[in-house]
C-alpha atoms as a PDB file:
ATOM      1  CA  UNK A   1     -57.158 -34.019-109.524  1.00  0.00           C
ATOM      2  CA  UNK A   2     -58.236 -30.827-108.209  1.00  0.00           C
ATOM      3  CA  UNK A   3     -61.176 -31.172-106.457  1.00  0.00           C
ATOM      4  CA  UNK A   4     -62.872 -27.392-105.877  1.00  0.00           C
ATOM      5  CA  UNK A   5     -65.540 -28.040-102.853  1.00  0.00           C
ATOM      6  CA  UNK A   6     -66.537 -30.725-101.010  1.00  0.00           C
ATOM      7  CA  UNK A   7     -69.282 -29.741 -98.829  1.00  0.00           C
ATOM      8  CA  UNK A   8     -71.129 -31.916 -96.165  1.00  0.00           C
ATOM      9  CA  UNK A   9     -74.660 -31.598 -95.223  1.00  0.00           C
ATOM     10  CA  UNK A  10     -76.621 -33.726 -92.622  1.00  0.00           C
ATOM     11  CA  UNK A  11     -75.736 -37.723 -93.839  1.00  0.00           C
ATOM     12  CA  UNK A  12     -74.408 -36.527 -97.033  1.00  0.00           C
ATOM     13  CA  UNK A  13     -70.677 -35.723 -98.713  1.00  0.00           C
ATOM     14  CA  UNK A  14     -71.375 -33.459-102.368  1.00  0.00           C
ATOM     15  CA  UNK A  15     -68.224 -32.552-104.396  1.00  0.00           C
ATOM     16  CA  UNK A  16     -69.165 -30.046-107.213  1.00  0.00           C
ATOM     17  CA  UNK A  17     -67.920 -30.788-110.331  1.00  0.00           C
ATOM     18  CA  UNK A  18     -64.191 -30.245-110.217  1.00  0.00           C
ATOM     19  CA  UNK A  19     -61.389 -30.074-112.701  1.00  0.00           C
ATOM     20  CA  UNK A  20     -59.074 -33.575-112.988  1.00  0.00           C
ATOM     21  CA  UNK A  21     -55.776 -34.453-114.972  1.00  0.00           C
ATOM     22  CA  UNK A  22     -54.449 -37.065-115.303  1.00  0.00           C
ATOM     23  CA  UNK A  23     -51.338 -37.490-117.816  1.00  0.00           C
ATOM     24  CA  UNK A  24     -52.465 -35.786-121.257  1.00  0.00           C
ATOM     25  CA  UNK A  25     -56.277 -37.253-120.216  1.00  0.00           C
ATOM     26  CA  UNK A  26     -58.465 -34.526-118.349  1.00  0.00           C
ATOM     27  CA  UNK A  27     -62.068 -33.572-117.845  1.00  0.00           C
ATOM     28  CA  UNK A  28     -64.594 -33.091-115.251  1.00  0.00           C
ATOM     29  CA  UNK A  29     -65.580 -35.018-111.713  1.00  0.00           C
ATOM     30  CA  UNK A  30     -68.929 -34.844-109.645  1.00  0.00           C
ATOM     31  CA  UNK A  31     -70.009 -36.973-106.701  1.00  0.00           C
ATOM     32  CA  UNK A  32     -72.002 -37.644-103.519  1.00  0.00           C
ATOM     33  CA  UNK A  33     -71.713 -40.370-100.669  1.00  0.00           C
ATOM     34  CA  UNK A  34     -74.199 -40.730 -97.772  1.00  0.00           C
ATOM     35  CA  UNK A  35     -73.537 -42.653 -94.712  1.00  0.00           C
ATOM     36  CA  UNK A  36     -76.272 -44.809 -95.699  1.00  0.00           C
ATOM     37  CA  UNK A  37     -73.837 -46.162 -98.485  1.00  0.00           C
ATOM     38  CA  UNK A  38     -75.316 -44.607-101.504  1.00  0.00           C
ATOM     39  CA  UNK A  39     -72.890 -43.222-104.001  1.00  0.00           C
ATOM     40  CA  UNK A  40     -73.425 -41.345-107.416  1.00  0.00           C
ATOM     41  CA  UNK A  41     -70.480 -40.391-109.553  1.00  0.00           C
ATOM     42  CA  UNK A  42     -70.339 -38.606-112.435  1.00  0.00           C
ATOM     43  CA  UNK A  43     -66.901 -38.024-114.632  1.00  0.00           C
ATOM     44  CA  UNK A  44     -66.268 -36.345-118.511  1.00  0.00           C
ATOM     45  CA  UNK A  45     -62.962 -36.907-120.177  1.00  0.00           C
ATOM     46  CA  UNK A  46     -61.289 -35.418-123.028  1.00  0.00           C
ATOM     47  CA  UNK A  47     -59.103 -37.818-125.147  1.00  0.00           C
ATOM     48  CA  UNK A  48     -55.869 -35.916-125.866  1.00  0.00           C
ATOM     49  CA  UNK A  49     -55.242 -34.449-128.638  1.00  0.00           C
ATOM     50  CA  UNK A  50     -54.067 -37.228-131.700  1.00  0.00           C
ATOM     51  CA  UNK A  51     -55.514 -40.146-129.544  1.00  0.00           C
ATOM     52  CA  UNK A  52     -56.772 -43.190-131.397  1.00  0.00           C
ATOM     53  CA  UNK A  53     -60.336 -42.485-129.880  1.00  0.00           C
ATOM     54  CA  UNK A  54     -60.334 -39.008-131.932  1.00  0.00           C
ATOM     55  CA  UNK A  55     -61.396 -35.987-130.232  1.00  0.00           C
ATOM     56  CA  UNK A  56     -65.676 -37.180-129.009  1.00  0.00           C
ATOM     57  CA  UNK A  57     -65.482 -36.369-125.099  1.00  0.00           C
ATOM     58  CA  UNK A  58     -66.694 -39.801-122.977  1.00  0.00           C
ATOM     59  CA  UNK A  59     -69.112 -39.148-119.995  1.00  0.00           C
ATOM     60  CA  UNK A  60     -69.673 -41.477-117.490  1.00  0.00           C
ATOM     61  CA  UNK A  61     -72.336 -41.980-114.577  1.00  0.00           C
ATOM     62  CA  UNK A  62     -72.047 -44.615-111.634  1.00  0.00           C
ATOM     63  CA  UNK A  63     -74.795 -45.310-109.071  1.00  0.00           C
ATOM     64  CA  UNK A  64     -74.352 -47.709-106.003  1.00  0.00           C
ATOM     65  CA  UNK A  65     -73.381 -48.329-102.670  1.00  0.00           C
ATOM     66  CA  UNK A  66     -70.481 -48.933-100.629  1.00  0.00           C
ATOM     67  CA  UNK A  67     -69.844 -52.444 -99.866  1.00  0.00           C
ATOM     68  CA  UNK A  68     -66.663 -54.272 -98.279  1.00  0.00           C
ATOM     69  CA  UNK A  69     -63.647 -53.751-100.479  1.00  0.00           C
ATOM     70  CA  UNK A  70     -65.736 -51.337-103.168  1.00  0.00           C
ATOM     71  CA  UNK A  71     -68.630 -50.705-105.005  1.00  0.00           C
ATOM     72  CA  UNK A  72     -71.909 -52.364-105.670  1.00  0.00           C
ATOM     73  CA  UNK A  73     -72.817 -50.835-108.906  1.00  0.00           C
ATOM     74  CA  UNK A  74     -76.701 -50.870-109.512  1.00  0.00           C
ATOM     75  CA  UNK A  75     -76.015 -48.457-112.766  1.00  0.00           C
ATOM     76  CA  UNK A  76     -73.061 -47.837-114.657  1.00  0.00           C
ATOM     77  CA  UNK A  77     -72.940 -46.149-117.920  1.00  0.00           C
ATOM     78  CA  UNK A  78     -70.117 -44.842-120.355  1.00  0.00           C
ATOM     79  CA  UNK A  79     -70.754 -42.944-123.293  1.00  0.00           C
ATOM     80  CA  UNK A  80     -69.069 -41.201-126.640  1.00  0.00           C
ATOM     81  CA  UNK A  81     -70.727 -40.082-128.795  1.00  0.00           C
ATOM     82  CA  UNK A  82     -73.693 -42.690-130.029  1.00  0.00           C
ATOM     83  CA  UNK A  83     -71.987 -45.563-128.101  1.00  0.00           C
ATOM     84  CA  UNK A  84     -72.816 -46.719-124.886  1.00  0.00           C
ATOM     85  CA  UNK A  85     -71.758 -49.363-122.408  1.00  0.00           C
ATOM     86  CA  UNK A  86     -74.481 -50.073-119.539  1.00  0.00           C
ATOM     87  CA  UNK A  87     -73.252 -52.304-116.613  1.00  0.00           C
ATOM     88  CA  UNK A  88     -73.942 -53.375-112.989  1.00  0.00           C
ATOM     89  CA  UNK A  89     -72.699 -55.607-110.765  1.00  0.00           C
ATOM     90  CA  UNK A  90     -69.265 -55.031-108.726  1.00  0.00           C
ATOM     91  CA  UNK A  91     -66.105 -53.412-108.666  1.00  0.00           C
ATOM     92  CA  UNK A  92     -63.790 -54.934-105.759  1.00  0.00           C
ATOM     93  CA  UNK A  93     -60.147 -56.071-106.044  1.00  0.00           C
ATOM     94  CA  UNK A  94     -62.534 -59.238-108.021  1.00  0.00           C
ATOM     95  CA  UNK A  95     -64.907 -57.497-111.111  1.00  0.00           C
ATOM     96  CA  UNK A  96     -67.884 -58.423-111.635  1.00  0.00           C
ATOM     97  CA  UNK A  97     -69.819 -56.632-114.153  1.00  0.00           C
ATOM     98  CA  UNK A  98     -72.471 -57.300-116.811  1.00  0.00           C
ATOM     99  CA  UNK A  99     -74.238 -55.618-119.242  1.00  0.00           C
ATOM    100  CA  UNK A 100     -74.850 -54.189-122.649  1.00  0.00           C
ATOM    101  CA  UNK A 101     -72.860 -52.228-125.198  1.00  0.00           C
ATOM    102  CA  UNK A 102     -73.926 -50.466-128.204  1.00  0.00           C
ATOM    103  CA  UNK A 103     -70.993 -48.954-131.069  1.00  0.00           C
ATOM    104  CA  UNK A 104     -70.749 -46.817-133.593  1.00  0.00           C
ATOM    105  CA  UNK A 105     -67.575 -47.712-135.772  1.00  0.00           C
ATOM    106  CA  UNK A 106     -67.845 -44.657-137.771  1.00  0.00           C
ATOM    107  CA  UNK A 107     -67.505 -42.645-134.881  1.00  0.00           C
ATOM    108  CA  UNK A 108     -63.714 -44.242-133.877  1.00  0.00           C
ATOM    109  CA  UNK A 109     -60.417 -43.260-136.048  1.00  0.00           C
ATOM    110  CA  UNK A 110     -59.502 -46.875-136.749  1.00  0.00           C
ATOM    111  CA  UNK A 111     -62.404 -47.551-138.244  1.00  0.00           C
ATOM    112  CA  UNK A 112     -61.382 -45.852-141.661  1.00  0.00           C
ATOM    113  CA  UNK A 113     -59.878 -48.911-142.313  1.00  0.00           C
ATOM    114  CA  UNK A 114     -62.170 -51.473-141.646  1.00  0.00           C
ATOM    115  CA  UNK A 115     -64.314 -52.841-144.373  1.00  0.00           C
ATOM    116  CA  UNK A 116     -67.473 -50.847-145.543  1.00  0.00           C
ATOM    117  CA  UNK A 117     -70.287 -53.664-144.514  1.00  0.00           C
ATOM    118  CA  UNK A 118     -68.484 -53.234-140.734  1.00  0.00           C
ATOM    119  CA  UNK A 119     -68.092 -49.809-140.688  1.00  0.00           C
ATOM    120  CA  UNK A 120     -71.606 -48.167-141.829  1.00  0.00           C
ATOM    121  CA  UNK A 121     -73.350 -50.572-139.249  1.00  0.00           C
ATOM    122  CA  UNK A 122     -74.625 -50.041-135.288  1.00  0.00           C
ATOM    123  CA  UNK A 123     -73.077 -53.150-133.492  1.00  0.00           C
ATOM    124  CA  UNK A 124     -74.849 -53.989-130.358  1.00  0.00           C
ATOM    125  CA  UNK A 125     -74.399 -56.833-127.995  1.00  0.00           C
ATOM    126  CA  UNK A 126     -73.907 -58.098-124.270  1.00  0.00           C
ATOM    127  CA  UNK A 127     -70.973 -58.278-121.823  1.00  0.00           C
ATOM    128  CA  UNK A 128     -69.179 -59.528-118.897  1.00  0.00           C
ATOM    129  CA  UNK A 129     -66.007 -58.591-116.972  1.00  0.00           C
ATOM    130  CA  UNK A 130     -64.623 -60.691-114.172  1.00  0.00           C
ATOM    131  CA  UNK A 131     -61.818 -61.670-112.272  1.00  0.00           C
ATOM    132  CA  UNK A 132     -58.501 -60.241-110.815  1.00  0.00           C
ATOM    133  CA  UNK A 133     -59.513 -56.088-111.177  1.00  0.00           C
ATOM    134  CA  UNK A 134     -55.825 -55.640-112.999  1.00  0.00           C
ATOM    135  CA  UNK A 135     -56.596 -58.544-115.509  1.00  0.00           C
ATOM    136  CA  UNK A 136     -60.370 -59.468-115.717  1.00  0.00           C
ATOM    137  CA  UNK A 137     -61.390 -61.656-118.368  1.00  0.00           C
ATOM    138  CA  UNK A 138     -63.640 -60.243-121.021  1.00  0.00           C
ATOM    139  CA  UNK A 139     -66.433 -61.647-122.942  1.00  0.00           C
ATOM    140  CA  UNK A 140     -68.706 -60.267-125.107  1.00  0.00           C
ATOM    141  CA  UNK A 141     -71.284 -61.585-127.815  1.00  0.00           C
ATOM    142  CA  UNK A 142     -73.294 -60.150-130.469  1.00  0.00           C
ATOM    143  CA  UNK A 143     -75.543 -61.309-133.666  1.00  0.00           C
ATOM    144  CA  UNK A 144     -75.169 -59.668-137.156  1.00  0.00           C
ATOM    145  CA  UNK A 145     -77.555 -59.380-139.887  1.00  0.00           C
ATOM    146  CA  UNK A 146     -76.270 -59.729-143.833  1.00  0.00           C
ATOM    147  CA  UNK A 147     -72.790 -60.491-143.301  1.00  0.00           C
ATOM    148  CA  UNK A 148     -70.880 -61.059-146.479  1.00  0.00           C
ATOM    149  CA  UNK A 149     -70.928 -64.530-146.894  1.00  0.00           C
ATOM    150  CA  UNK A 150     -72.815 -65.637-144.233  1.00  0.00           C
ATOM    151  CA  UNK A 151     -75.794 -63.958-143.556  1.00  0.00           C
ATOM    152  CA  UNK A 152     -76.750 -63.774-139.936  1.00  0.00           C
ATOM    153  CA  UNK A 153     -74.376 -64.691-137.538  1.00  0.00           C
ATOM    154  CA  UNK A 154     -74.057 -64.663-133.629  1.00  0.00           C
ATOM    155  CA  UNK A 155     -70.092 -63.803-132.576  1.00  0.00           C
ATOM    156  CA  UNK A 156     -69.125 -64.942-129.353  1.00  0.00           C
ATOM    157  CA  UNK A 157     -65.451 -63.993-127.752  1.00  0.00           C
ATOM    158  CA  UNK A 158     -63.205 -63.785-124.861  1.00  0.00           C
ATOM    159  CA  UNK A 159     -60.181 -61.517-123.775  1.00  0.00           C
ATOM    160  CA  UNK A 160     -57.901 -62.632-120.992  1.00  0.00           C
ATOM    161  CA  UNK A 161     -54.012 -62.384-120.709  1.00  0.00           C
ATOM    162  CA  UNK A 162     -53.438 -60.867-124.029  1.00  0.00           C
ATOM    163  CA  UNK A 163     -55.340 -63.575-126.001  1.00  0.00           C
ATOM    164  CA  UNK A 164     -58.758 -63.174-127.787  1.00  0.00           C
ATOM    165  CA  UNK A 165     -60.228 -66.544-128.194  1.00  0.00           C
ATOM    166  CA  UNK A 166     -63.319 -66.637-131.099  1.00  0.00           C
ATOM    167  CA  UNK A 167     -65.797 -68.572-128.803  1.00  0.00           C
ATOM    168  CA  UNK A 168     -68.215 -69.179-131.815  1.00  0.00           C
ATOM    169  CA  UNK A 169     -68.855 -67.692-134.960  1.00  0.00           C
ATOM    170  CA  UNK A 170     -72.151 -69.053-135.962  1.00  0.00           C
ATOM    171  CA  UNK A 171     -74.442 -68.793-139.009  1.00  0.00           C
ATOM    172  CA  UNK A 172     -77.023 -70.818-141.071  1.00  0.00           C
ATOM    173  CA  UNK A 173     -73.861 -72.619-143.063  1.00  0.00           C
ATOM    174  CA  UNK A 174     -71.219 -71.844-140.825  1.00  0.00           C
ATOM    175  CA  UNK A 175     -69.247 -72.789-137.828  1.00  0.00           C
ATOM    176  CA  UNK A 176     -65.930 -71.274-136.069  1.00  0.00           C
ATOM    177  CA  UNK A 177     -63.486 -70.850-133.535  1.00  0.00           C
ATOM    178  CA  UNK A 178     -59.918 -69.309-132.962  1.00  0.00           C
ATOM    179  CA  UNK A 179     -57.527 -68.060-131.234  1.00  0.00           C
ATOM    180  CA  UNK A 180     -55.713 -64.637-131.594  1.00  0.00           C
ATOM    181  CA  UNK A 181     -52.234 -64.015-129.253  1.00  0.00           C
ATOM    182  CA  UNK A 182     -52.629 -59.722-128.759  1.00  0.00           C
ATOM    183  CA  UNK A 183     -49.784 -57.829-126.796  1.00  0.00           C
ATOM    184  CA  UNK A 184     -51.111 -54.808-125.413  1.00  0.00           C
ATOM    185  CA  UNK A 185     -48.409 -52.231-125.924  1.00  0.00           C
ATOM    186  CA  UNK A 186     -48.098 -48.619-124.509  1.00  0.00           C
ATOM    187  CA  UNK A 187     -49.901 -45.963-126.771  1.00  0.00           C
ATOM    188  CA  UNK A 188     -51.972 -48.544-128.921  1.00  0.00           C
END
């Protein structure tokens, strides 16, 4: 990272948007601290160049306050593009965040190969992320309007230790559950 001016006034600590690297990843960096505790970040990145994500920069804003072993987040939000992820909560050595998340499929690479009635549709839905910081578990849940098949449904689903467990799949005439074993390998 390399950070071009920090500058302290009165209770506050600015940096001004500064340059970072980090691997083939880079982009921008912005912050402020107070000694009251507040804390406002602010961070673009660049996907390199053939990465799965495509080329759509991601910005990011955080707003909070200091608290014992991290951050109290009152406002997080991560964007590309027309997606978004909104979140608050805490980030210590134990997460603790919840929120919302909005995608666009069409926007992501691997979506070329997804089916048509998946792909052409905005897929919006709610989140949590807790645990161990290095291995949270993740859930997330969202409902889904004329689904082949089934009509409406509400998806419900879990991520911890390289397994996706299917909570529910629920519809009018419908009712499921599974289990998925995922390795998470370097570069995919």
């Amino acid at each position: 990272v390399l950070f071009r001016s920090w500058r302290c006034a009165d209770q506050t600590l600015n940096l001004a948007e500064s340059d970072w690297r980090f691997g083939s990843w880079h982009g921008r960096l912005s912050g402020r601290t107070t000694t009251s505790g507040d804390l406002r970040l602010g961070l673009s990145a660049d996907p390199p160049a053939g990465h799965p994500l495509g080329a759509v920069p991601l910005h990011s804003t955080l707003r909070g306050h200091w608290i014992r072993g991290g951050v109290a987040v009152d406002h997080l939000e991560a964007r590309r593009g027309g997606s978004r992820l909104l979140a608050e909560g805490r980030l210590t050595r134990q997460l603790a965040l919840r929120g919302g998340w909005l995608l666009d499929p069409q926007e992501f690479n691997q979506s070329r190969g997804w089916p048509a009635w998946l792909r052409q549709r905005i897929l919006a839905g709610r989140f949590t992320a807790a645990g161990p910081l290095l291995n949270p578990q993740l859930s997330a849940s969202t409902a889904l309007n004329d689904l082949p098949l089934i009509g409406t449904g509400q998806i419900s689903a879990q991520w911890r230790d390289g397994v996706l467990r299917l909570d529910e799949l629920r519809s009018d005439h419908l009712l499921a559950s599974a289990t998925l074993p995922l390795a998470a390998q370097r570069g995919r």
